[in-house]
Protein backbone atom coordinates (compact mmCIF):
# COMPACT_ATOMS: atom_id res chain seq x y z
CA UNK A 1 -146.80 235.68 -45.53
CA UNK A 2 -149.95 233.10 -46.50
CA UNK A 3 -152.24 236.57 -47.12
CA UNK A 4 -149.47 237.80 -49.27
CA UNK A 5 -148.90 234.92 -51.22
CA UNK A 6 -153.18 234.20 -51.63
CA UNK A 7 -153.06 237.88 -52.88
CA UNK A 8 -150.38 237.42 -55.19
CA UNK A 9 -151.86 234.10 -56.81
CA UNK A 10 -155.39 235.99 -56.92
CA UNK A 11 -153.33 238.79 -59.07
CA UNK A 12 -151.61 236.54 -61.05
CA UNK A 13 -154.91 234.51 -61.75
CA UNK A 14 -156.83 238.16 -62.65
CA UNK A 15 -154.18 238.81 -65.19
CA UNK A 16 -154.77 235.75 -66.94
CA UNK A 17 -154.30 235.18 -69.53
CA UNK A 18 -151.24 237.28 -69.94
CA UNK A 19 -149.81 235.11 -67.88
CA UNK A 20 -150.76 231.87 -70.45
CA UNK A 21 -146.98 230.34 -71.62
CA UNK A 22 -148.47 229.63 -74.62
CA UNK A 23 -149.56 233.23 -75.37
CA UNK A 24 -146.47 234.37 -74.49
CA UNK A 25 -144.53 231.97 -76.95
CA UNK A 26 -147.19 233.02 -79.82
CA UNK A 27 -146.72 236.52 -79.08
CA UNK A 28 -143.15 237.02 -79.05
CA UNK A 29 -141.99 234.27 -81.32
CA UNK A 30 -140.37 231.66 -78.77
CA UNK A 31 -141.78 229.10 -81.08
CA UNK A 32 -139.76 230.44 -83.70
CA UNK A 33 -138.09 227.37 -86.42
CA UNK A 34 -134.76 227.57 -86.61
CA UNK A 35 -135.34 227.30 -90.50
CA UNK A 36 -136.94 231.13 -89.40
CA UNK A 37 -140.52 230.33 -89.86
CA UNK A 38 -142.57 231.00 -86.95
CA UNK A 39 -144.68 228.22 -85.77
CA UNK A 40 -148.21 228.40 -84.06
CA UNK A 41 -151.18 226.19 -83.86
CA UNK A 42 -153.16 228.94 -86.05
CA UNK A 43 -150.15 229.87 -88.31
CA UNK A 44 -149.35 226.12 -88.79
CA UNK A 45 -153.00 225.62 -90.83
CA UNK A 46 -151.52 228.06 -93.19
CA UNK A 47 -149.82 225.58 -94.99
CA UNK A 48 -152.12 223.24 -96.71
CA UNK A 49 -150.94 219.67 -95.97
CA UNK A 50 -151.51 220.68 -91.77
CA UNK A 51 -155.04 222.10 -93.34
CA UNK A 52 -155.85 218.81 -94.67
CA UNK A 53 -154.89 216.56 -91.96
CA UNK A 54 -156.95 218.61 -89.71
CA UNK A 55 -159.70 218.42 -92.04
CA UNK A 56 -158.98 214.82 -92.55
CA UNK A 57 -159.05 213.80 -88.64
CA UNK A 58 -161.96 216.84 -87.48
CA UNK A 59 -163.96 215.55 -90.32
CA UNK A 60 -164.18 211.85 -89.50
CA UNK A 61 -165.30 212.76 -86.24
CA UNK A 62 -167.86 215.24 -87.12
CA UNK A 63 -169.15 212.52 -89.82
CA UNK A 64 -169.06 209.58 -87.24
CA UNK A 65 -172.89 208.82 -85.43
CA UNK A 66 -172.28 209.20 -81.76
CA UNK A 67 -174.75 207.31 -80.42
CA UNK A 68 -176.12 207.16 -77.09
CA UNK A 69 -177.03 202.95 -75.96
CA UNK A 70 -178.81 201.27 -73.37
CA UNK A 71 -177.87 197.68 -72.46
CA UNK A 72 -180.09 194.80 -72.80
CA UNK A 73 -180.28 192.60 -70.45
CA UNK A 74 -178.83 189.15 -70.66
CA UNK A 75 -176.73 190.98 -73.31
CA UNK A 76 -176.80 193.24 -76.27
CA UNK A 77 -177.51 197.02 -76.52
CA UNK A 78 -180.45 199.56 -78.41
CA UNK A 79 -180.65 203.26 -78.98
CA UNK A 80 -181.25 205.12 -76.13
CA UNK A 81 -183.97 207.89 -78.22
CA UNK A 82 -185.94 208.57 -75.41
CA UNK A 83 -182.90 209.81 -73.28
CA UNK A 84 -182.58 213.70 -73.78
CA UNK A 85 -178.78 212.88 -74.14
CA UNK A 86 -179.38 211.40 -77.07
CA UNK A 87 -180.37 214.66 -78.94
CA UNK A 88 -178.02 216.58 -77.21
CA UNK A 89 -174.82 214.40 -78.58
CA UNK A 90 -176.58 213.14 -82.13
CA UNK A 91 -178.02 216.47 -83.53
CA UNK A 92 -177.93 219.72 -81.59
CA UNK A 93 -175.11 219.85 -78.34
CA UNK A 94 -176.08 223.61 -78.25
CA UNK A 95 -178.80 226.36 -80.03
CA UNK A 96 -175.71 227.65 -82.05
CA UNK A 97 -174.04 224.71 -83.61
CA UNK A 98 -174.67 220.78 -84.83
CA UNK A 99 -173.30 217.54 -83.48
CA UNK A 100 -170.92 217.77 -86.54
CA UNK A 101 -169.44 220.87 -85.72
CA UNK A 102 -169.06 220.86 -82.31
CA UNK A 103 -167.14 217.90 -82.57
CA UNK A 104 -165.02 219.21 -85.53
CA UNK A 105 -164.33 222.17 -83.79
CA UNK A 106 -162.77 220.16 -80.50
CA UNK A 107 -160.80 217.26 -82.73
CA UNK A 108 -159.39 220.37 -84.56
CA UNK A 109 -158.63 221.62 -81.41
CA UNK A 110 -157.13 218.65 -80.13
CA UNK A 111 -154.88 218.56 -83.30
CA UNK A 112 -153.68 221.76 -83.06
CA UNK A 113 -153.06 222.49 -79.65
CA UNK A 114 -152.88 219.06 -78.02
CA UNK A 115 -156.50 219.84 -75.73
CA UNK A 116 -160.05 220.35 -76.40
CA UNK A 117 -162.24 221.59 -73.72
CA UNK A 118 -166.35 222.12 -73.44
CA UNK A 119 -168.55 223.62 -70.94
CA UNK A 120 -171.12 221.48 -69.60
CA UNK A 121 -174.37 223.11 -68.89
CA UNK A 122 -176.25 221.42 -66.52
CA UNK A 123 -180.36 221.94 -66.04
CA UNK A 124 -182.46 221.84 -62.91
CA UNK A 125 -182.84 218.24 -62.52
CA UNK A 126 -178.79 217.73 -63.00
CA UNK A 127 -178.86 216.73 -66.47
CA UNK A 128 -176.76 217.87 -69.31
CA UNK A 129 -178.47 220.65 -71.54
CA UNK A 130 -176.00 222.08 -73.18
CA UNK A 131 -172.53 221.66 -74.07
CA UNK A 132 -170.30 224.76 -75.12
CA UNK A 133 -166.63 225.16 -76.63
CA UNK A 134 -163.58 226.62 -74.81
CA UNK A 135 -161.17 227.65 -76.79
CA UNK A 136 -158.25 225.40 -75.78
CA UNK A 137 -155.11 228.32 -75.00
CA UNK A 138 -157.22 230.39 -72.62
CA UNK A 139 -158.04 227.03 -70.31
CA UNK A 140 -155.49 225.93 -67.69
CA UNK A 141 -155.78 223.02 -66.06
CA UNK A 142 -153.96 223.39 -62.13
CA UNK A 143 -153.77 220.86 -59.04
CA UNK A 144 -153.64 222.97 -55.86
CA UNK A 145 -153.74 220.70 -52.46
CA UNK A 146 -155.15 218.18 -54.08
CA UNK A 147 -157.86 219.59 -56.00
CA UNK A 148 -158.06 219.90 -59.94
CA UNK A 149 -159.21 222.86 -60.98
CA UNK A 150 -159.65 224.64 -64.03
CA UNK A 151 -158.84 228.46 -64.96
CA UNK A 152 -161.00 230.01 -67.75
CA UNK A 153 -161.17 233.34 -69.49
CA UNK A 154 -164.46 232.67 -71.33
CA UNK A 155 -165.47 234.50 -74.42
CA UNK A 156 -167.03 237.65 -73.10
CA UNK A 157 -163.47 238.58 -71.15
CA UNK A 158 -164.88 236.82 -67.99
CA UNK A 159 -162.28 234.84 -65.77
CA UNK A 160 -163.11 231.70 -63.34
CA UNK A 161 -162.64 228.56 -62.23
CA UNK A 162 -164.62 225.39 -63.11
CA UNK A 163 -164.46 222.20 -61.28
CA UNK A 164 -163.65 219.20 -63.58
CA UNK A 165 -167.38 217.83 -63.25
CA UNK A 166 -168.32 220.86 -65.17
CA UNK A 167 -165.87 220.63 -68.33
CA UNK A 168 -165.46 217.90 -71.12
CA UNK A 169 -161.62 217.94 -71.38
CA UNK A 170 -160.04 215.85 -74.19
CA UNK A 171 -156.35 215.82 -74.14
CA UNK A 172 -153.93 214.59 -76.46
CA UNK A 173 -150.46 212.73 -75.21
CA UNK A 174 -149.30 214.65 -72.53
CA UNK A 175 -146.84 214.44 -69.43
CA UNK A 176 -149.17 214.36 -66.38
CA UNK A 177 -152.31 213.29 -67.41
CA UNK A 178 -153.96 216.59 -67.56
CA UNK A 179 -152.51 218.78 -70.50
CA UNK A 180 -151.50 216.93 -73.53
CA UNK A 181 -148.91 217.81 -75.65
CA UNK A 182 -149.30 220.01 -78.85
CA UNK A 183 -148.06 218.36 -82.37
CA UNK A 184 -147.76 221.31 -84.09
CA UNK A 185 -145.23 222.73 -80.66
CA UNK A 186 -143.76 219.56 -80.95
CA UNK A 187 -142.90 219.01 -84.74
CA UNK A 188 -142.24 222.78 -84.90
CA UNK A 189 -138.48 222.09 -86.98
CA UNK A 190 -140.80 219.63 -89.13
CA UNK A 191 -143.47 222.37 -90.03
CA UNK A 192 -140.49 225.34 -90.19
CA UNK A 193 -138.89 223.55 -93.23
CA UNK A 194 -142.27 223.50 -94.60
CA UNK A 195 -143.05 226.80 -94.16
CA UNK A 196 -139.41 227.97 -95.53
CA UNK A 197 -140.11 226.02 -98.67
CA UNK A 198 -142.97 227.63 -99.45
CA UNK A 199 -141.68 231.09 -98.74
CA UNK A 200 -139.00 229.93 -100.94
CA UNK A 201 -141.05 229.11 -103.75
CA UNK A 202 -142.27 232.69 -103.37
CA UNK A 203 -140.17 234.76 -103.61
CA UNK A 204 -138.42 233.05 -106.24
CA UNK A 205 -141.58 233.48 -108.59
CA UNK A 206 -142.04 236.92 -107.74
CA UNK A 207 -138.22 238.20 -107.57
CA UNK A 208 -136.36 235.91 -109.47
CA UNK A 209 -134.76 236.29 -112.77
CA UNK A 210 -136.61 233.50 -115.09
CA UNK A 211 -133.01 233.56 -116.95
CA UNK A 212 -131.38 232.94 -113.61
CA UNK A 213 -128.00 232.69 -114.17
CA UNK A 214 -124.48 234.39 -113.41
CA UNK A 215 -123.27 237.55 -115.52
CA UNK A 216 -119.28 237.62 -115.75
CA UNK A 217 -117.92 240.42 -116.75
CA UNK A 218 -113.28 240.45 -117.81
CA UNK A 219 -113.17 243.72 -115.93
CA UNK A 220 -114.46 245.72 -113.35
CA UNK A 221 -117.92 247.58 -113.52
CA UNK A 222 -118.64 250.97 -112.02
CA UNK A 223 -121.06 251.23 -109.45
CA UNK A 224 -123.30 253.57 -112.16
CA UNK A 225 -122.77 250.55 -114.59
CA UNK A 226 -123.60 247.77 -112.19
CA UNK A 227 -126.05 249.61 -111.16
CA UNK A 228 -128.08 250.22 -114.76
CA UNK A 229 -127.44 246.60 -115.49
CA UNK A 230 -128.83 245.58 -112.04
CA UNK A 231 -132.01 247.38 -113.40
CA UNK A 232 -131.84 246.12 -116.53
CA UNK A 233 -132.48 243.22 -115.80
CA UNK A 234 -134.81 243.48 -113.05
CA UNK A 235 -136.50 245.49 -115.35
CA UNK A 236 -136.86 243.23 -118.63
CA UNK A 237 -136.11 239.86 -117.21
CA UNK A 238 -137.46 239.60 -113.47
CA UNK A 239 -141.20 238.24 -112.46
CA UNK A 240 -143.56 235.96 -114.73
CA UNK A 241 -144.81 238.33 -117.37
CA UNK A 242 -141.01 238.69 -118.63
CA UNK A 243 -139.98 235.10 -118.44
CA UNK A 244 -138.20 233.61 -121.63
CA UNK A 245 -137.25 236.91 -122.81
CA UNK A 246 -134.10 236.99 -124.75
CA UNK A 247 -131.20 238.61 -122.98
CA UNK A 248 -128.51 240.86 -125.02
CA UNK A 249 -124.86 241.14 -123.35
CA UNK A 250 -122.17 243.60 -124.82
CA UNK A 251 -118.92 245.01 -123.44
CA UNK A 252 -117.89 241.31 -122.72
CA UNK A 253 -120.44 239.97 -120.32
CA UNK A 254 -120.78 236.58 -120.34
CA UNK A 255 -124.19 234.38 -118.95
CA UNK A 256 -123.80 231.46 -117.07
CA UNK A 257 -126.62 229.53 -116.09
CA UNK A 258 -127.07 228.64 -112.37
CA UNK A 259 -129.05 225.68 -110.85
CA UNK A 260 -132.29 225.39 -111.37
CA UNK A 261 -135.06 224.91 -108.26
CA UNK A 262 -135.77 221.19 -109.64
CA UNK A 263 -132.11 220.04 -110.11
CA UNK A 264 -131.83 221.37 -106.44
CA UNK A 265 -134.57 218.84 -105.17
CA UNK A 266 -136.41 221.74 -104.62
CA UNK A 267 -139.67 219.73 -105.46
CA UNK A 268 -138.60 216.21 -103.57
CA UNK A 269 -137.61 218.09 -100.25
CA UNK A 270 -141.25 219.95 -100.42
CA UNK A 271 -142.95 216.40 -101.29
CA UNK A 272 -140.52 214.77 -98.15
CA UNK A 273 -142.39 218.21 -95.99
CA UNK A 274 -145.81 216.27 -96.61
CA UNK A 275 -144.50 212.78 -95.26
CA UNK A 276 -143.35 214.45 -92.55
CA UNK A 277 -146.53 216.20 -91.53
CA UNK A 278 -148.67 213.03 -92.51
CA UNK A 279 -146.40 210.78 -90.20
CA UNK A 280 -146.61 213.44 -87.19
CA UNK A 281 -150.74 213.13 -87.49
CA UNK A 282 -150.09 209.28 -88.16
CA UNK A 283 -152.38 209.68 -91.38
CA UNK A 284 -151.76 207.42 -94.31
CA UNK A 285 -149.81 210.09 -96.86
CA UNK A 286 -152.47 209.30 -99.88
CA UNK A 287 -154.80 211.08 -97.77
CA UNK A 288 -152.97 214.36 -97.51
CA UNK A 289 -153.18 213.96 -101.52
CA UNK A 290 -149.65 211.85 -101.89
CA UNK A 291 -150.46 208.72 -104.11
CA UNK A 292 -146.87 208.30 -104.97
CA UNK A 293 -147.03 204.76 -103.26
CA UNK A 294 -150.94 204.33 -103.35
CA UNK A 295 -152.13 202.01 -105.44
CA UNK A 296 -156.13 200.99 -106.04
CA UNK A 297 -154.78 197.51 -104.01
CA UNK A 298 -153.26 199.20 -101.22
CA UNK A 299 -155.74 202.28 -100.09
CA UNK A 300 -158.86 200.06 -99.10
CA UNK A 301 -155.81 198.37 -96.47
CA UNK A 302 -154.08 201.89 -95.56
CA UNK A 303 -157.67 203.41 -95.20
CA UNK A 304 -158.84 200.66 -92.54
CA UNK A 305 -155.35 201.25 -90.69
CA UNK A 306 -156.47 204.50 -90.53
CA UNK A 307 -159.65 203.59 -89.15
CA UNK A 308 -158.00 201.21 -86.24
CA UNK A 309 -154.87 203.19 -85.56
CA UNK A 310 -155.32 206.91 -86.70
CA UNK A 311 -159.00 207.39 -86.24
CA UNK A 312 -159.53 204.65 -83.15
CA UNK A 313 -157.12 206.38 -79.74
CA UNK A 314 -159.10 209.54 -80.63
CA UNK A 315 -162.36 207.53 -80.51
CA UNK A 316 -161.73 206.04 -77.48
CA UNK A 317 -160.77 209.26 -75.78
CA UNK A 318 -164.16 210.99 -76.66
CA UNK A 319 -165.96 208.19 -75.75
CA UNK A 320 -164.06 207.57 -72.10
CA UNK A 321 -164.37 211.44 -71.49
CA UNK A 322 -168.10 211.59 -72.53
CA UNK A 323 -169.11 208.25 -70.65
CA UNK A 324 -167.33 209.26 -67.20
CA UNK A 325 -168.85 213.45 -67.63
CA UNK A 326 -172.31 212.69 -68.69
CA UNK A 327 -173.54 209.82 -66.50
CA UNK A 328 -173.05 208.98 -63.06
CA UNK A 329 -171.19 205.87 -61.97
CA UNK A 330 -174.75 204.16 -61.55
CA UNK A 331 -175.59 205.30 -64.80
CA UNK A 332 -172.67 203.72 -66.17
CA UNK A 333 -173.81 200.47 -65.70
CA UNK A 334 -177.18 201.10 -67.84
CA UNK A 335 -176.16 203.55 -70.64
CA UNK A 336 -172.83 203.99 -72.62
CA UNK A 337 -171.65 206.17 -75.59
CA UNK A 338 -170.09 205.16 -78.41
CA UNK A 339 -169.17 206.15 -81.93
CA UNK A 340 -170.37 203.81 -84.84
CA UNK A 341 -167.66 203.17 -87.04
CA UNK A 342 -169.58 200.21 -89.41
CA UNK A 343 -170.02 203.18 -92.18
CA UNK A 344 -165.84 203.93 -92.21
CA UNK A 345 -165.39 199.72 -92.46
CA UNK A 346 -167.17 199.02 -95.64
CA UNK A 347 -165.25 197.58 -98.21
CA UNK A 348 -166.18 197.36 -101.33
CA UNK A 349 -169.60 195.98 -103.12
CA UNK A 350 -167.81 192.34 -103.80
CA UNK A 351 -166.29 192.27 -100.46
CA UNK A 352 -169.23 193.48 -98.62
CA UNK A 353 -171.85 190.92 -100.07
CA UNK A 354 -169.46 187.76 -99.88
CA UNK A 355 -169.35 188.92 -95.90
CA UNK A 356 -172.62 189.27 -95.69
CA UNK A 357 -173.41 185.44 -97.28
CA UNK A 358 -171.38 184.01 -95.14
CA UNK A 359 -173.06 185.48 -92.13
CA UNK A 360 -176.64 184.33 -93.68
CA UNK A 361 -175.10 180.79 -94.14
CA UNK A 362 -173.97 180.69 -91.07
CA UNK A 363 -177.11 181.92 -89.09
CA UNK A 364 -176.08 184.95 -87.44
CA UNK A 365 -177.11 187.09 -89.66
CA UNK A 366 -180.59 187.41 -91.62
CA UNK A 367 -182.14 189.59 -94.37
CA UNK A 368 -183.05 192.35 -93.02
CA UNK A 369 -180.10 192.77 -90.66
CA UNK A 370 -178.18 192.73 -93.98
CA UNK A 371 -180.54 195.43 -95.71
CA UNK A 372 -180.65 197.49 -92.12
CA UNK A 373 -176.64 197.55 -92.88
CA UNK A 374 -176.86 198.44 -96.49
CA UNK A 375 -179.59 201.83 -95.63
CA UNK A 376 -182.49 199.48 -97.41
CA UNK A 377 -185.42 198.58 -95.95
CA UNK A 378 -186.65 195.43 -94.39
CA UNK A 379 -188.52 192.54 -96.52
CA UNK A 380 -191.74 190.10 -95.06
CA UNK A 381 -190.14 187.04 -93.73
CA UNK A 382 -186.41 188.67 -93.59
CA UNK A 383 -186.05 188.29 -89.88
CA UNK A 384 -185.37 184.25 -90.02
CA UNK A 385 -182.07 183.17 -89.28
CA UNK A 386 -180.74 180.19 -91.54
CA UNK A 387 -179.15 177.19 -89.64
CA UNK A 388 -176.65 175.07 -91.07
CA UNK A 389 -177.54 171.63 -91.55
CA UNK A 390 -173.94 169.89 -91.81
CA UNK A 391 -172.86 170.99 -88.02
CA UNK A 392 -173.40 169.98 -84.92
CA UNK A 393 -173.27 171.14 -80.96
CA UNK A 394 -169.66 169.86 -79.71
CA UNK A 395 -170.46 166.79 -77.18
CA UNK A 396 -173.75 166.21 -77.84
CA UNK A 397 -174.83 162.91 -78.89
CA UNK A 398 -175.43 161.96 -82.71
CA UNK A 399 -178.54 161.76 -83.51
CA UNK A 400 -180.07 157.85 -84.19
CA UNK A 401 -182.05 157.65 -87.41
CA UNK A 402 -185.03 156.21 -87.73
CA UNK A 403 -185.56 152.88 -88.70
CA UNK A 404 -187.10 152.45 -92.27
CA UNK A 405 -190.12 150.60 -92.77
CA UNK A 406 -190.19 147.93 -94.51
CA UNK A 407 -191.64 147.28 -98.54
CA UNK A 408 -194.41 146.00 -99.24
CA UNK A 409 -194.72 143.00 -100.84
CA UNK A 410 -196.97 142.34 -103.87
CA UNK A 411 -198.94 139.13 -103.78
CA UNK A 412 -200.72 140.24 -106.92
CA UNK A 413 -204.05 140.76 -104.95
CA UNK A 414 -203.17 144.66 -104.52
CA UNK A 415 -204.75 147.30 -107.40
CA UNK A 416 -201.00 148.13 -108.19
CA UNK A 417 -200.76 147.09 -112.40
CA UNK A 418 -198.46 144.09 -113.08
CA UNK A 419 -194.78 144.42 -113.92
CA UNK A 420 -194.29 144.49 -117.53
CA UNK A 421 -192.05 141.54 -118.55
């Protein structure tokens, strides 16, 4: 029964990924809205507000340094440059692609199907050399006795299993730990009311009557005359290039005008679509091009929420999954990587420079840590740090001044010239 049941999973496993759930619901429309849309992770960029919080979430990671540190001790960190990882996640993680895109290609994995998975390719003296995409629905994570494993169908067709030490694995919020949940799965009604309004919009411009209205007619038509006014007015009245035409009735028709798209909140209920998408991404709506409650006093605040509460969990992720991957647990305690964020924090020129004078007044900051911040280059003499006169340790003893010397006194034998009287 155990040799039947290995050679069963082994089938199973070969088949792969027909035997992917998520295939299967993309394939025969189990994700279906039941507004009637159909709602995939691919489909779902189709419609442009998902496009641009993709864009706006894959971007920021792609544009963010990842840097590679060493710790100083006693405290404090520097660029690791001489460390090969440091290439390898800064400019080039493989001969194909940038730093940017690879990691724009895994957030936007991550934000379309919940997961975001790269090979690790290893070289002779068990350092990283390489670091390769998986695309994220043909990678299934399984725990058998114990053991996490993970199932693959590569590019080329090929099917295998990788241990976790070989794969970066990103997931999103999940159930177990392992796969994370996919928004666009999960706000599927959301995006199928989306998708319905725009099909909506659609086929009203290209099949509806510009005079849309109601004909009434005091008698009965034959099916030969409701049929030549049916294309009648298809004819003269329907699509764009025949809007505002002027419609003649005879034999006692009458025109009554019907609702129009805007007095149905046809517009609002579209604009209420991007709100929802922009609160399942958790992206402040202005950036998904909604500024009906921006205003130039509220973005610089909604963009640094962004920063801390959009941008910052998906941070942390990479950074957790690249630390614990990439080095070894003794590692760990000399080298770290981490994302610099200081670019995404700027606030304006005003705000900037009245930070930076009260870090020079205060004497932990000098010149040319202030130029290094603004891209400029150092000055002679900039590396002094400034020490406020007016303060003191806590607990230490005042100072005693010095006593003053005493005046001379004039006895009128000295060279000093005479008071005048």
């Amino acid at each position: 029964m155990n040799f039947l049941q290995k050679l069963v999973g082994r089938a199973v496993r070969a088949l792969y990924p027909l035997t992917n759930p998520s295939l299967w619901r993309e394939l025969f429309g189990i994700t279906q809205s039941a507004a009637g849309p159909y709602v995939t992770p691919a489909s779902a960029l189709k419609n442009t507000a998902v496009m641009c919080a993709h864009r706006v979430l894959a971007e920021s990671v792609g544009y963010l340094p990842l840097i590679t540190y060493e710790r100083i001790p006693g405290g404090g960190k520097k660029r690791a440059t001489d460390l090969p990882l440091y290439s390898l996640l800064h400019d080039e993680p493989n001969r194909y692609m940038s730093s940017v895109t690879f990691r724009e290609t895994l957030q936007g994995h991550l934000c379309g199907w919940g997961n975001a998975y790269a090979e690790i390719q290893w070289g002779a003296h068990g350092q990283p050399i390489a670091l390769w995409p998986l695309l994220p629905n043909f990678v299934n994570p399984e725990v058998r006795e114990g053991t996490l494993r993970y199932w693959v169908t590569l590019p080329d067709g090929q099917f295998t299993s990788m241990s976790p030490d070989d794969l970066i694995h990103i997931p999103g919020l999940g159930f177990d730990g392992l796969r994370g949940y996919s928004p666009i799965t999960m706000a599927r009604e959301a995006l199928g009311l989306a998708f319905a309004g725009e099909e909506l919009a659609g086929r009203f411009y290209r099949n509806g009557p510009n005079v849309s209205g109601v004909l009434e007619h005091p008698g009965t038509l034959s099916e030969d005359a409701a049929k030549r006014l049916r294309e009648s007015i298809e004819r003269r009245h329907s699509g764009l290039s025949n809007a505002y035409r002027v419609m003649i009735l005879e034999d006692g028709l009458k025109f009554t005008q019907s609702m129009p798209l805007k007095d149905a909140q046809f517009l609002e209920g579209r604009k209420f679509q991007i709100s929802e998408i922009a609160r399942m991404y958790r992206i402040p709506p202005h950036m998904l091009a909604d500024l009906d409650r921006a205003s130039w006093g509220n973005i610089e605040h909604m963009s640094l929420e962004f920063v801390i509460f959009s941008l910052g969990p998906w941070l942390r992720k990479w950074e957790q999954e690249l630390n614990r991957k990439l080095f070894s647990a003794q590692a760990r305690k000399r080298y770290f990587i981490e994302f610099n964020v200081d670019g995404f924090l700027r606030g304006d020129l005003k705000s900037r420079y009245d930070a930076y004078a009260v870090a020079r007044l205060n004497g932990w900051m000098n010149a040319n840590d202030i130029l290094e911040l603004e891209n400029r280059n150092p000055i002679p003499g900039g590396d002094v740090y400034w020490q406020p006169m007016n303060v003191g340790v806590l607990g230490a003893p005042a100072p005693v001044p010095e006593p003053k010397a005493a005046p001379a006194v004039n006895n009128g034998s000295s060279d000093q010239p005479p008071l005048k009287e």
